[in-house]
N, C-alpha and C. Protein backbone atom coordinates (compact mmCIF):
# COMPACT_ATOMS: atom_id res chain seq x y z
N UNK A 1 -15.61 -13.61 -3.73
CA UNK A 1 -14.34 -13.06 -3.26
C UNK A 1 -13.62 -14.06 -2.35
N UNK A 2 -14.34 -14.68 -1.13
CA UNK A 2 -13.98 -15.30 -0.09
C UNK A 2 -13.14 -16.56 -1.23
N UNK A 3 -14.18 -17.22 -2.14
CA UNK A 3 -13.43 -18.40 -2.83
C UNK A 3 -11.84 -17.76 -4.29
N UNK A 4 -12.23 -16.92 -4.30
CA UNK A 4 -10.78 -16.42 -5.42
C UNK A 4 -9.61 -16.00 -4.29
N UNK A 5 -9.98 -15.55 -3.04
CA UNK A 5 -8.78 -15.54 -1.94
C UNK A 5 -8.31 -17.06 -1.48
N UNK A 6 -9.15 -17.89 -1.39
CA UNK A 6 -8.91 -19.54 -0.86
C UNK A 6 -7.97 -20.24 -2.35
N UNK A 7 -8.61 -19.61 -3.07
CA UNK A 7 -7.93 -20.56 -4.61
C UNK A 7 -6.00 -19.57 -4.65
N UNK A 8 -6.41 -18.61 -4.75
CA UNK A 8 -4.63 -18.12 -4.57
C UNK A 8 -4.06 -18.51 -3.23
N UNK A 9 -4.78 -18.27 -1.88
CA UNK A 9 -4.00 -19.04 -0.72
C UNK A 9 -2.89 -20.40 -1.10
N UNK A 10 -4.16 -21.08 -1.55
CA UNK A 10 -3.72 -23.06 -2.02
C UNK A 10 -2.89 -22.77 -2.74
N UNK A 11 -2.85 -22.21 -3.86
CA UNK A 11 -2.15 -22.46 -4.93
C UNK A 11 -0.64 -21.90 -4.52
N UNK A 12 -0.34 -20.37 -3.62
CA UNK A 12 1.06 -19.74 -3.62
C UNK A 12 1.32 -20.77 -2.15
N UNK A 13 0.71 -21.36 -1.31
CA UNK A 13 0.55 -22.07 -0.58
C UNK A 13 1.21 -23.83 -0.94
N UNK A 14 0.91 -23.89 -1.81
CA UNK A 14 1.38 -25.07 -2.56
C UNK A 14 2.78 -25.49 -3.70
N UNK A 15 2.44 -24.16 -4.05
CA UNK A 15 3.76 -23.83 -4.95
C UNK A 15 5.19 -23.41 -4.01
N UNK A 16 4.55 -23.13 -2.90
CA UNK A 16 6.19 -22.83 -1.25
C UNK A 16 6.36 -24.35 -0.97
N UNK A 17 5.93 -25.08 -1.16
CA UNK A 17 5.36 -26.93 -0.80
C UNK A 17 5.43 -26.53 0.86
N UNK A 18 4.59 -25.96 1.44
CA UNK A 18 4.37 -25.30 2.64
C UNK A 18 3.09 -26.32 2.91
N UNK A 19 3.03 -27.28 4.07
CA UNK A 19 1.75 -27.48 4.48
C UNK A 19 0.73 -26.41 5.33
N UNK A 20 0.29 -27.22 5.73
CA UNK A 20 -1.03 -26.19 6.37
C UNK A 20 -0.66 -25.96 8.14
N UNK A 21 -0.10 -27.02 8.22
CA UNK A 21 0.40 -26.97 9.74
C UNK A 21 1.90 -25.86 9.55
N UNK A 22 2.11 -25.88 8.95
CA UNK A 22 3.58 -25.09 8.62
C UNK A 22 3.10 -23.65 8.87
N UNK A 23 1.96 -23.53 7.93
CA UNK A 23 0.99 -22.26 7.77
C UNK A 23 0.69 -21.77 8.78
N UNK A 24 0.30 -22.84 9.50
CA UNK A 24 -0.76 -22.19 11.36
C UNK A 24 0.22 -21.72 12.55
N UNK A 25 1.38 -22.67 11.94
CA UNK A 25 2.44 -22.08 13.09
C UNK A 25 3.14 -20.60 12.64
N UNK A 26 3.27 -20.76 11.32
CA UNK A 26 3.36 -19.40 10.99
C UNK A 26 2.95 -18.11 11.40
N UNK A 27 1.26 -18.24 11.49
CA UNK A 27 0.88 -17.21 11.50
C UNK A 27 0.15 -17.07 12.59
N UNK A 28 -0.23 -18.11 13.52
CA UNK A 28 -0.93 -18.76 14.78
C UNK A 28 -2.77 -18.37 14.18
N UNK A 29 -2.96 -19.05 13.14
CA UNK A 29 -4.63 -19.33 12.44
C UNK A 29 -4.58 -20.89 12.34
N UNK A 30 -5.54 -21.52 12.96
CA UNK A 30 -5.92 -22.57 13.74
C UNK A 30 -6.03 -23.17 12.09
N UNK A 31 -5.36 -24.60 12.00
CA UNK A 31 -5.15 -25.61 10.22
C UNK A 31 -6.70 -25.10 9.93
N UNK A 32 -7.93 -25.76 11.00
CA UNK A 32 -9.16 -26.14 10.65
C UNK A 32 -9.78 -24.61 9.93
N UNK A 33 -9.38 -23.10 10.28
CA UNK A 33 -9.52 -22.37 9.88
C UNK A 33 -8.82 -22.00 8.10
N UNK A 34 -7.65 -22.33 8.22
CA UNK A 34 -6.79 -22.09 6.89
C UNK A 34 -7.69 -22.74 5.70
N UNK A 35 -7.94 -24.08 6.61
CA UNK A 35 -8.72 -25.35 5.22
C UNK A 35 -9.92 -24.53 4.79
N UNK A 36 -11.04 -23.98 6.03
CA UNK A 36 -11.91 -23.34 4.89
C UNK A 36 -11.78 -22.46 4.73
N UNK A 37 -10.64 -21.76 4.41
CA UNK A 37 -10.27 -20.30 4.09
C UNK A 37 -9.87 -20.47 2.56
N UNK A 38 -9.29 -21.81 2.45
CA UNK A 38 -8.22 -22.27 0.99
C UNK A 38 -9.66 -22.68 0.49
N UNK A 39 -11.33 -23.02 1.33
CA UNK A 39 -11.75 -23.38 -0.06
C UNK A 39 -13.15 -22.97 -0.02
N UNK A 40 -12.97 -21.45 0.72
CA UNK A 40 -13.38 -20.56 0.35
C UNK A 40 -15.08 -20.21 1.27
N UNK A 41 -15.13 -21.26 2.39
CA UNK A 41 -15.99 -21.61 3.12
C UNK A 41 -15.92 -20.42 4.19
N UNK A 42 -15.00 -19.55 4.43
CA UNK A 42 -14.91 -18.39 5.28
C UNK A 42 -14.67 -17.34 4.93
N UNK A 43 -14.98 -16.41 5.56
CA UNK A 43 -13.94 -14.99 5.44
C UNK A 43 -13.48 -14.59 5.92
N UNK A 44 -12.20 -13.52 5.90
CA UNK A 44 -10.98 -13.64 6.53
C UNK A 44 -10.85 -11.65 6.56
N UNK A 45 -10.57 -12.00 7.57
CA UNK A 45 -10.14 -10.40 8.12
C UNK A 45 -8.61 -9.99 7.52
N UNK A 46 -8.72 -8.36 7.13
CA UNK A 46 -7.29 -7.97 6.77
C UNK A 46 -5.90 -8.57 7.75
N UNK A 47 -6.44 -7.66 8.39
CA UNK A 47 -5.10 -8.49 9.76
C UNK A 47 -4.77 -9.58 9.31
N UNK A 48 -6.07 -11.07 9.47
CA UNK A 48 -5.38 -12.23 9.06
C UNK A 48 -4.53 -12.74 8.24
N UNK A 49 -5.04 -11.76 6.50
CA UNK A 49 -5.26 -12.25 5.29
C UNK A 49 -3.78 -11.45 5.03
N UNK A 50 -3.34 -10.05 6.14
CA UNK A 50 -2.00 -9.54 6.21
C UNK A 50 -0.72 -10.97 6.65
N UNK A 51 -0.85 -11.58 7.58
CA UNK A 51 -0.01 -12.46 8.67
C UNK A 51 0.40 -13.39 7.38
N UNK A 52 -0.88 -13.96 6.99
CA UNK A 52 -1.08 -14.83 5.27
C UNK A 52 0.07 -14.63 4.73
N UNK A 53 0.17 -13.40 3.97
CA UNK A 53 0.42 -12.86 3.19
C UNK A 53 2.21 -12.90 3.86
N UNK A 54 2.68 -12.44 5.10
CA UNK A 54 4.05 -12.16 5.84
C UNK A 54 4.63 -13.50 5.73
N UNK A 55 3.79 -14.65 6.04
CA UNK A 55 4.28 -16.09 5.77
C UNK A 55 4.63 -16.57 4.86
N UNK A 56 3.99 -16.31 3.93
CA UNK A 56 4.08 -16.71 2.50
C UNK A 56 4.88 -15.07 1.40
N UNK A 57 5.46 -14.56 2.17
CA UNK A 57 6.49 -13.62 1.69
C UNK A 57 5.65 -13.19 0.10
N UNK A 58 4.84 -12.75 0.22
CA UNK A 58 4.15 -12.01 -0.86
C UNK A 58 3.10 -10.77 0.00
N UNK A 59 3.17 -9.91 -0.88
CA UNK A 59 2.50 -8.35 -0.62
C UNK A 59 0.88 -8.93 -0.52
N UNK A 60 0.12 -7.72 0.36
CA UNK A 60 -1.00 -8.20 0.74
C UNK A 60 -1.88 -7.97 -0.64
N UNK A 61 -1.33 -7.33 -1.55
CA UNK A 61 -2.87 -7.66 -2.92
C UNK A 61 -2.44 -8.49 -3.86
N UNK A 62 -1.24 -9.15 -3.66
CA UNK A 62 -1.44 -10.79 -4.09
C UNK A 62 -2.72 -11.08 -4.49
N UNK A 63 -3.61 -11.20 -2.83
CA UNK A 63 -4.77 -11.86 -2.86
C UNK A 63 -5.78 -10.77 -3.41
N UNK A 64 -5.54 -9.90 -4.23
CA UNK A 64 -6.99 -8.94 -4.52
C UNK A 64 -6.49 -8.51 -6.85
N UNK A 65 -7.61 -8.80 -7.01
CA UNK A 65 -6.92 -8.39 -8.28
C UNK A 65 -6.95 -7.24 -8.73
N UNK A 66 -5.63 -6.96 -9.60
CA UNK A 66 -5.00 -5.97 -9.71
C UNK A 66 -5.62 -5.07 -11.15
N UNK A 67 -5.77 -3.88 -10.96
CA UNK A 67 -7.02 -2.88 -11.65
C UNK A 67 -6.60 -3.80 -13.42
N UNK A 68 -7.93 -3.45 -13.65
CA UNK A 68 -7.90 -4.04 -14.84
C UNK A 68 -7.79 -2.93 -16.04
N UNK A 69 -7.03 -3.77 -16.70
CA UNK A 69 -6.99 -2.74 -18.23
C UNK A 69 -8.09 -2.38 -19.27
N UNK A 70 -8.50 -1.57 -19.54
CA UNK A 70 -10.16 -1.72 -20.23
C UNK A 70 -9.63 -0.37 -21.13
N UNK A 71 -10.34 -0.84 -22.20
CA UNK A 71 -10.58 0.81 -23.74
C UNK A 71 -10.93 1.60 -23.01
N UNK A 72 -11.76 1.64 -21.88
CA UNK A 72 -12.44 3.00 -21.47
C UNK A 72 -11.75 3.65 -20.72
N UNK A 73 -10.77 3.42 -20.09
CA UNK A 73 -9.56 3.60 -19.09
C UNK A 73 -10.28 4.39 -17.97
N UNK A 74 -11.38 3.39 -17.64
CA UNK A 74 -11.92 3.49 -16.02
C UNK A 74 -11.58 2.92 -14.93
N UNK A 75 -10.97 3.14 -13.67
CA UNK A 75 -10.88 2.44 -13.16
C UNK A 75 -12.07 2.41 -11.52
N UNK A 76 -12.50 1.34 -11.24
CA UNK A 76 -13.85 1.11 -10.12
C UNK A 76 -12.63 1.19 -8.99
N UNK A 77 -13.73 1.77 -8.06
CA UNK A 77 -13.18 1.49 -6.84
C UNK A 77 -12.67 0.06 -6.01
N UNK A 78 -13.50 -0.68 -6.71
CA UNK A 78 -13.01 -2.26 -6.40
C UNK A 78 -12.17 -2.37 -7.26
N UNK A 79 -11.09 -2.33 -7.98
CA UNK A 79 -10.03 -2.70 -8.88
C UNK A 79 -9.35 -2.14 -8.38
N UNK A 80 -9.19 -1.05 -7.23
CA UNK A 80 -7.35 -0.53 -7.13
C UNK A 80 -6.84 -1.17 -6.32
N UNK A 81 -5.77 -0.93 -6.71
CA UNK A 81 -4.59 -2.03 -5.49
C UNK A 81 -4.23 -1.53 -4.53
N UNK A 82 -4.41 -2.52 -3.23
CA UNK A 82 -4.31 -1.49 -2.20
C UNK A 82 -2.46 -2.08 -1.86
N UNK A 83 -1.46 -1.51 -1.12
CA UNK A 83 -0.20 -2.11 -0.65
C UNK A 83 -0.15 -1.65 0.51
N UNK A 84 -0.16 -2.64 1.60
CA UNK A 84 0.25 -2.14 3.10
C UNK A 84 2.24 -2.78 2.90
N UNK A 85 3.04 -1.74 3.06
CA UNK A 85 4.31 -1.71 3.42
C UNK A 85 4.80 -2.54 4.70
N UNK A 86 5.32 -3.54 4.70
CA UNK A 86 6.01 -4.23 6.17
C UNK A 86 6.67 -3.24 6.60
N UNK A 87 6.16 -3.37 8.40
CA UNK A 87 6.59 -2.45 8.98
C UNK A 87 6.87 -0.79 8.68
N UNK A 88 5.69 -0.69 7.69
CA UNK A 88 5.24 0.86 7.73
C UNK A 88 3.79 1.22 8.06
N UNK A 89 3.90 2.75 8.22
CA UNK A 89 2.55 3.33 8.54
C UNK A 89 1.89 3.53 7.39
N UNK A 90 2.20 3.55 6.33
CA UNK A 90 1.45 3.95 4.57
C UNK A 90 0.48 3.01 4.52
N UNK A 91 -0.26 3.22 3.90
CA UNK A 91 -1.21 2.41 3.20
C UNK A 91 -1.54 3.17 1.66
N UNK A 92 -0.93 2.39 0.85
CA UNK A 92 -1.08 2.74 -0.39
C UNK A 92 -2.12 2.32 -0.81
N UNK A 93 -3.03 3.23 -2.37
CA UNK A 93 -4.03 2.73 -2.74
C UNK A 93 -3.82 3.26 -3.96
N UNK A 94 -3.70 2.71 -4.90
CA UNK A 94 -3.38 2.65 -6.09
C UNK A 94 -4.17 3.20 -7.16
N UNK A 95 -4.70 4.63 -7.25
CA UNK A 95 -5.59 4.90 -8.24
C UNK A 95 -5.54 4.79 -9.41
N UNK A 96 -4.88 4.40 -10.36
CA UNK A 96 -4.35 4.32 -11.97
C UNK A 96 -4.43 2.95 -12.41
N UNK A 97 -4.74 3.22 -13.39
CA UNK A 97 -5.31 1.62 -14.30
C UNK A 97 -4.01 1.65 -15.08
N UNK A 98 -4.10 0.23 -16.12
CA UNK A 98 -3.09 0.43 -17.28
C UNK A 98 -1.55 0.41 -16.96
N UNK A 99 -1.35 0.16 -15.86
CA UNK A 99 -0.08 0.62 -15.45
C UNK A 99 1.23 0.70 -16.06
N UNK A 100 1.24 -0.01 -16.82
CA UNK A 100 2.47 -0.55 -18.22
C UNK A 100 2.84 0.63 -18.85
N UNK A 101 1.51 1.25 -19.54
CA UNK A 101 1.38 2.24 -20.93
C UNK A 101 1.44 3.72 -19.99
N UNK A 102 1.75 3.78 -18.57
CA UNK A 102 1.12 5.17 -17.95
C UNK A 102 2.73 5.79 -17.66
N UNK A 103 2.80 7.13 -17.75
CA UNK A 103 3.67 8.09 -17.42
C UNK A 103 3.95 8.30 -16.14
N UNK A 104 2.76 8.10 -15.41
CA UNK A 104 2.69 9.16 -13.89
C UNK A 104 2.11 7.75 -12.94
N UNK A 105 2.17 7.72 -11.40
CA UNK A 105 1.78 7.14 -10.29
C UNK A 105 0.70 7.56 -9.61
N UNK A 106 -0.83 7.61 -9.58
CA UNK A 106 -1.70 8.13 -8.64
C UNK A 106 -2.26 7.31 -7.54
N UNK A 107 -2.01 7.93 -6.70
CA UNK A 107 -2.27 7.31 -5.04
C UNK A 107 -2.75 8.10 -4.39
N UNK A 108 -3.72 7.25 -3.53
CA UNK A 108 -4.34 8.04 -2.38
C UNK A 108 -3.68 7.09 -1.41
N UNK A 109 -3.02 7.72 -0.28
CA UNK A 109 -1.95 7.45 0.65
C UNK A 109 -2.75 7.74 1.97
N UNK A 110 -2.89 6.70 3.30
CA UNK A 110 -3.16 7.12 4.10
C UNK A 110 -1.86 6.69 5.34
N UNK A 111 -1.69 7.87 6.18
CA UNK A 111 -0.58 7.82 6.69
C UNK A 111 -1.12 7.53 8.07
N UNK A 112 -0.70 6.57 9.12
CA UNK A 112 -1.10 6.47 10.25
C UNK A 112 0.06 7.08 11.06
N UNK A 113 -0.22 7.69 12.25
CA UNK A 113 0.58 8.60 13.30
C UNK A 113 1.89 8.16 13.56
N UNK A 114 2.41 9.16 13.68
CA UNK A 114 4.11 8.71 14.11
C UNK A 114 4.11 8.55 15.28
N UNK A 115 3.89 7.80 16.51
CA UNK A 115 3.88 8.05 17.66
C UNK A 115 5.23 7.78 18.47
N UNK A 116 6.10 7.38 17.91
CA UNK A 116 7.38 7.15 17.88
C UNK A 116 8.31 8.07 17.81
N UNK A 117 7.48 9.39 16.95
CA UNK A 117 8.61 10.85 16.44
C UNK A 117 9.30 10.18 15.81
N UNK A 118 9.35 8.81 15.15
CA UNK A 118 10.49 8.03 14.12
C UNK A 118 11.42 9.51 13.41
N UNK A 119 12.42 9.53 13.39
CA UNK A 119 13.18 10.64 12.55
C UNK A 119 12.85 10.30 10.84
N UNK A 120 12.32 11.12 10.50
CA UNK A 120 11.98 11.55 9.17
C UNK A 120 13.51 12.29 8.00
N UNK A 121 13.69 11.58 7.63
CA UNK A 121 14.86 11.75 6.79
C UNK A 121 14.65 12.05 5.27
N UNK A 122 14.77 13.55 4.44
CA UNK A 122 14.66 14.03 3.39
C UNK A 122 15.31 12.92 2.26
N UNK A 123 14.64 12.49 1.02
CA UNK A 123 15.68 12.12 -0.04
C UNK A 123 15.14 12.73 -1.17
N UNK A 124 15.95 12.32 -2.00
CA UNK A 124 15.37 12.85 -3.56
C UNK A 124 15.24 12.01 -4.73
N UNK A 125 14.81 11.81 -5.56
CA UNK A 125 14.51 10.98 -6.50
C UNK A 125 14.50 11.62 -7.78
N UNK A 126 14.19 10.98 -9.34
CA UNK A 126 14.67 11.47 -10.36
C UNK A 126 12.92 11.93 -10.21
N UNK A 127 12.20 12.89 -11.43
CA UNK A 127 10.96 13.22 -11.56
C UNK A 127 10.12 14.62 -10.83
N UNK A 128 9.20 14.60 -10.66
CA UNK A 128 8.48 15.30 -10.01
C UNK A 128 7.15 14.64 -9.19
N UNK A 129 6.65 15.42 -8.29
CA UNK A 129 5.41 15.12 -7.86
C UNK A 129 4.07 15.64 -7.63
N UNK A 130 3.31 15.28 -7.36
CA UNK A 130 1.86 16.56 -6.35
C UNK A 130 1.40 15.75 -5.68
N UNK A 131 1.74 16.47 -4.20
CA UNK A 131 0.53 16.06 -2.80
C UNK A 131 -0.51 16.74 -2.53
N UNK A 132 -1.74 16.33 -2.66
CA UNK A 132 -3.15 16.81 -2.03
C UNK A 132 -3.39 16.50 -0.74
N UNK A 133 -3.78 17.45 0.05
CA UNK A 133 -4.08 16.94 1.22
C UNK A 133 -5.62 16.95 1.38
N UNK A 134 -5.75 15.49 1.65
CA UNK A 134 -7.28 15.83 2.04
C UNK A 134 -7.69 15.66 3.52
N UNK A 135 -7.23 15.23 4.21
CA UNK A 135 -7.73 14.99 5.45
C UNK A 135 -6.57 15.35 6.50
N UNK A 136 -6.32 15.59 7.56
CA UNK A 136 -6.10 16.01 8.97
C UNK A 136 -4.21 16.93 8.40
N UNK A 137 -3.04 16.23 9.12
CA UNK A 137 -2.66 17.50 9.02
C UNK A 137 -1.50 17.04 8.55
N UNK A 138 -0.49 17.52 7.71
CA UNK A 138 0.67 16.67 7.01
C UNK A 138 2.11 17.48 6.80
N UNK A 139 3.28 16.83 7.79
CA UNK A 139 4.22 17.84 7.99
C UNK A 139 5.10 16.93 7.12
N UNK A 140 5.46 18.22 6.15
CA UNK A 140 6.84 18.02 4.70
C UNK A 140 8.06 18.86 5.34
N UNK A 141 9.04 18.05 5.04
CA UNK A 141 10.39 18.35 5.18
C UNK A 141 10.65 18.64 3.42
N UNK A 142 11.14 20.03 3.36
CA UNK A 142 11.41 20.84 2.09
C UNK A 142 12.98 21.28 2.31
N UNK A 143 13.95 20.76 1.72
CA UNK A 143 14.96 21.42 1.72
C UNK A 143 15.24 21.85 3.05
N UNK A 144 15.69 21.47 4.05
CA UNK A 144 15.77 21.75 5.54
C UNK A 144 14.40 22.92 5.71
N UNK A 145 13.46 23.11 5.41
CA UNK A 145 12.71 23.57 6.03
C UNK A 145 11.43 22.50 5.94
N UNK A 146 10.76 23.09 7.19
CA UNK A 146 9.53 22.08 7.86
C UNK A 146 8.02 22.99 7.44
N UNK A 147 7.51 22.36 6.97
CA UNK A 147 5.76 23.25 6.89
C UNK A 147 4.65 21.90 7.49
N UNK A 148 4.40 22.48 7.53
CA UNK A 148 2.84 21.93 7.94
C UNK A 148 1.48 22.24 7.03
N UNK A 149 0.73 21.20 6.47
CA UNK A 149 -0.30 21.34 5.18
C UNK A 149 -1.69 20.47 6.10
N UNK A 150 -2.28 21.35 5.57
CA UNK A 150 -3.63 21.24 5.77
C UNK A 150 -4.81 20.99 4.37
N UNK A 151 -6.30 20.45 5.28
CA UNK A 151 -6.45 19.63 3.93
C UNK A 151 -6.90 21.12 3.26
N UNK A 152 -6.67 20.43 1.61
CA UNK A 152 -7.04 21.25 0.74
C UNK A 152 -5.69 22.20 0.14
N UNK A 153 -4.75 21.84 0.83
CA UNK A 153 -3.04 22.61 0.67
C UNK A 153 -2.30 21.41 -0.64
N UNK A 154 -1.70 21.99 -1.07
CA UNK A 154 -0.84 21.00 -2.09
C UNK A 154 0.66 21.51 -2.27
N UNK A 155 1.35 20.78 -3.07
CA UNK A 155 2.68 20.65 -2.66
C UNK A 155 3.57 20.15 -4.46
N UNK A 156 4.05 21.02 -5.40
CA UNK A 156 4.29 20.46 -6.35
C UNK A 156 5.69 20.75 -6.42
N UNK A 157 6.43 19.17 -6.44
CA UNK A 157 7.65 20.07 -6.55
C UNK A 157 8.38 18.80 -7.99
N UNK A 158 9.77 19.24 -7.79
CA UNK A 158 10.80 18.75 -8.51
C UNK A 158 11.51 17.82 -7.69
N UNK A 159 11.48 16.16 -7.72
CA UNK A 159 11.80 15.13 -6.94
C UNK A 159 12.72 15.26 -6.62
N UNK A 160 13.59 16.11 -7.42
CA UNK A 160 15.45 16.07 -6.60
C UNK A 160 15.84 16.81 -6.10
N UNK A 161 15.22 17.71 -5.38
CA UNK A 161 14.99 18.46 -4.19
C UNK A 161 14.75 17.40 -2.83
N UNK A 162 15.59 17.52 -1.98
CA UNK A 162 15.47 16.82 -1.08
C UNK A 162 13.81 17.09 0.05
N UNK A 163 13.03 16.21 0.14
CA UNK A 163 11.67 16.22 0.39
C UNK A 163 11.56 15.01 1.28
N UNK A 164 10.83 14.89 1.73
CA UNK A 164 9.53 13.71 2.63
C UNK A 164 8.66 14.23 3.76
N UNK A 165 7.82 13.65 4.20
CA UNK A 165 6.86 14.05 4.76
C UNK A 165 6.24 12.68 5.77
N UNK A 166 5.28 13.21 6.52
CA UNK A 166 4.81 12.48 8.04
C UNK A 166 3.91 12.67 8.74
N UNK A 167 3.52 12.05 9.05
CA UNK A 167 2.46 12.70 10.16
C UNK A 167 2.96 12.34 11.83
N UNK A 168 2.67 13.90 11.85
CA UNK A 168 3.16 13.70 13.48
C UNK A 168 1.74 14.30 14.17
N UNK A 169 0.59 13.73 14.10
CA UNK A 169 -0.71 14.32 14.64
C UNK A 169 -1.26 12.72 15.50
N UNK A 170 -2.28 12.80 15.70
CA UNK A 170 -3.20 11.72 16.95
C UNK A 170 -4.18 11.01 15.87
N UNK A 171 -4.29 11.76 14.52
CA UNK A 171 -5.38 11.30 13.59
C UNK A 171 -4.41 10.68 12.11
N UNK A 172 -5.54 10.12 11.85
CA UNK A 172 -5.07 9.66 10.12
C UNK A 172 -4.87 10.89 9.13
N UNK A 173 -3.89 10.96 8.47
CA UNK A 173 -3.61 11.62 7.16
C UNK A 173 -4.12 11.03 6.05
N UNK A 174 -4.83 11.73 5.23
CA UNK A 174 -5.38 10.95 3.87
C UNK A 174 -4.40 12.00 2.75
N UNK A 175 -3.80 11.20 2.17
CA UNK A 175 -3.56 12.47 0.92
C UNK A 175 -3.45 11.74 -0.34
N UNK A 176 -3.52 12.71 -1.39
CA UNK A 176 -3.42 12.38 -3.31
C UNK A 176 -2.02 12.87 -3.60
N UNK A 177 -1.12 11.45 -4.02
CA UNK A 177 0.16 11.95 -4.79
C UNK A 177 -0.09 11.33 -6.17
N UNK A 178 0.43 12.05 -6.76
CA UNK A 178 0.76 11.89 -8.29
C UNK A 178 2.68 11.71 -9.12
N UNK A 179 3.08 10.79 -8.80
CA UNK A 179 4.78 10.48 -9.09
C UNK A 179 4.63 10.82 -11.05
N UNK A 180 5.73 11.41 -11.43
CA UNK A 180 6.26 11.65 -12.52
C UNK A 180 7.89 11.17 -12.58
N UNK A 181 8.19 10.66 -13.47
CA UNK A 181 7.51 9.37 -14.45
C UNK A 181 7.29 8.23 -13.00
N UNK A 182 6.64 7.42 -13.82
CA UNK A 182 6.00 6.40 -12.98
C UNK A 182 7.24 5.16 -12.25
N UNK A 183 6.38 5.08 -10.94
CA UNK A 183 7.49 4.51 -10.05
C UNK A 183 6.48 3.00 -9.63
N UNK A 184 6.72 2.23 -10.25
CA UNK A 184 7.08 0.86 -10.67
C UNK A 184 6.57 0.13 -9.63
N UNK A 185 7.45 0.16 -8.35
CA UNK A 185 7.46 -0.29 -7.22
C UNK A 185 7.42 0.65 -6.00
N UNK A 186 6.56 0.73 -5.68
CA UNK A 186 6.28 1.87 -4.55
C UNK A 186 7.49 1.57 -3.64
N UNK A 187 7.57 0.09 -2.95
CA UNK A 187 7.95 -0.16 -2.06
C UNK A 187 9.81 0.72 -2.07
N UNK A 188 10.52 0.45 -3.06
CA UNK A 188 11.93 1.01 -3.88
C UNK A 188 11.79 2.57 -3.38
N UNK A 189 10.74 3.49 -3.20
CA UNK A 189 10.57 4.76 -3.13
C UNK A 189 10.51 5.18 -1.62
N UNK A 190 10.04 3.95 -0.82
CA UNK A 190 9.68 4.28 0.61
C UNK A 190 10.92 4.57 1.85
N UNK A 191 11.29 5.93 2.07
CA UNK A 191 12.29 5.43 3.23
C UNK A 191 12.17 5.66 4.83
């Protein structure tokens, strides 16, 4: 793993014609660290391999490969793609293989705390959806009304209904959405 993250570093690293000192000031990771990171002599913490990733203006699973297509249409827990959003609380995780040939979006979404009360603003989109909640506590904005879901609560609606949702709790939100028809680019969906 450590050496297939060092071989894409170099290479999207090389293809910016970005040196390595360019790199360190970038992201403040010491050259002597980057070098055995590019060749695969270390391992590198998310955080870092995030900063990486902000410098070199590519999404953090760049560096992780992306679920593979197989006849059996299984997908391992090591093949999903994970997407941390700049400057969001989401952490997407990409449950669905095949992505080309598929109808629908499955994600397990973990939402970190609003501690900000950021204002949460309803939109709507073409499709439908379903939220599972599995873990702590998850407040949806429905058509000017507010609920609060707990795990094991779900949520199916019609996307063009004005909707979004948040966590306004002290703990992590884990939940399962399912997008109808399939949305491409998560990031395009996030507001």
């Amino acid at each position: 793993m450590n050496q297939e993250i060092g071989e894409k570093l170099k290479g999207l690293r090389t293809s910016k014609k970005m040196t390595l000192k360019e790199l360190s000031e970038k992201t403040n990771l010491s050259i002597g660290y980057l070098s055995q990171l590019e060749r695969g002599l270390t391992s590198v913490a998310i955080s870092s391999l995030e900063n990486i990733a902000f410098a070199l203006e590519v999404d953090l699973s760049y560096f992780f490969e992306p679920p593979t297509t197989n006849e059996n249409r299984i997908t391992r827990s090591f093949e999903q793609k994970l997407s941390i959003v700049e400057n969001s609380r989401f952490i997407y995780h990409n449950l669905g293989n095949d992505g080309e040939t598929k109808n629908m979006s499955p994600f397990m979404i973990t939402i970190l705390p609003n501690y900000t009360n950021e204002e949460v603003i309803p939109y709507s989109h073409e499709g439908e959806e379903f939220t599972y909640v599995l873990e702590g506590v998850l407040t949806v904005f429905l058509e000017n009304q507010r609920f609060e879901l707990y795990p094991g609560d779900s949520m199916h609606i019609n996307s063009t209904l004005n909707h979004n949702w948040d966590n306004y709790t002290s703990k992590l939100v884990k939940i399962i959405c399912t997008y109808s028809p399939k949305m491409f680019d998560i990031k395009e969906h996030i507001k």
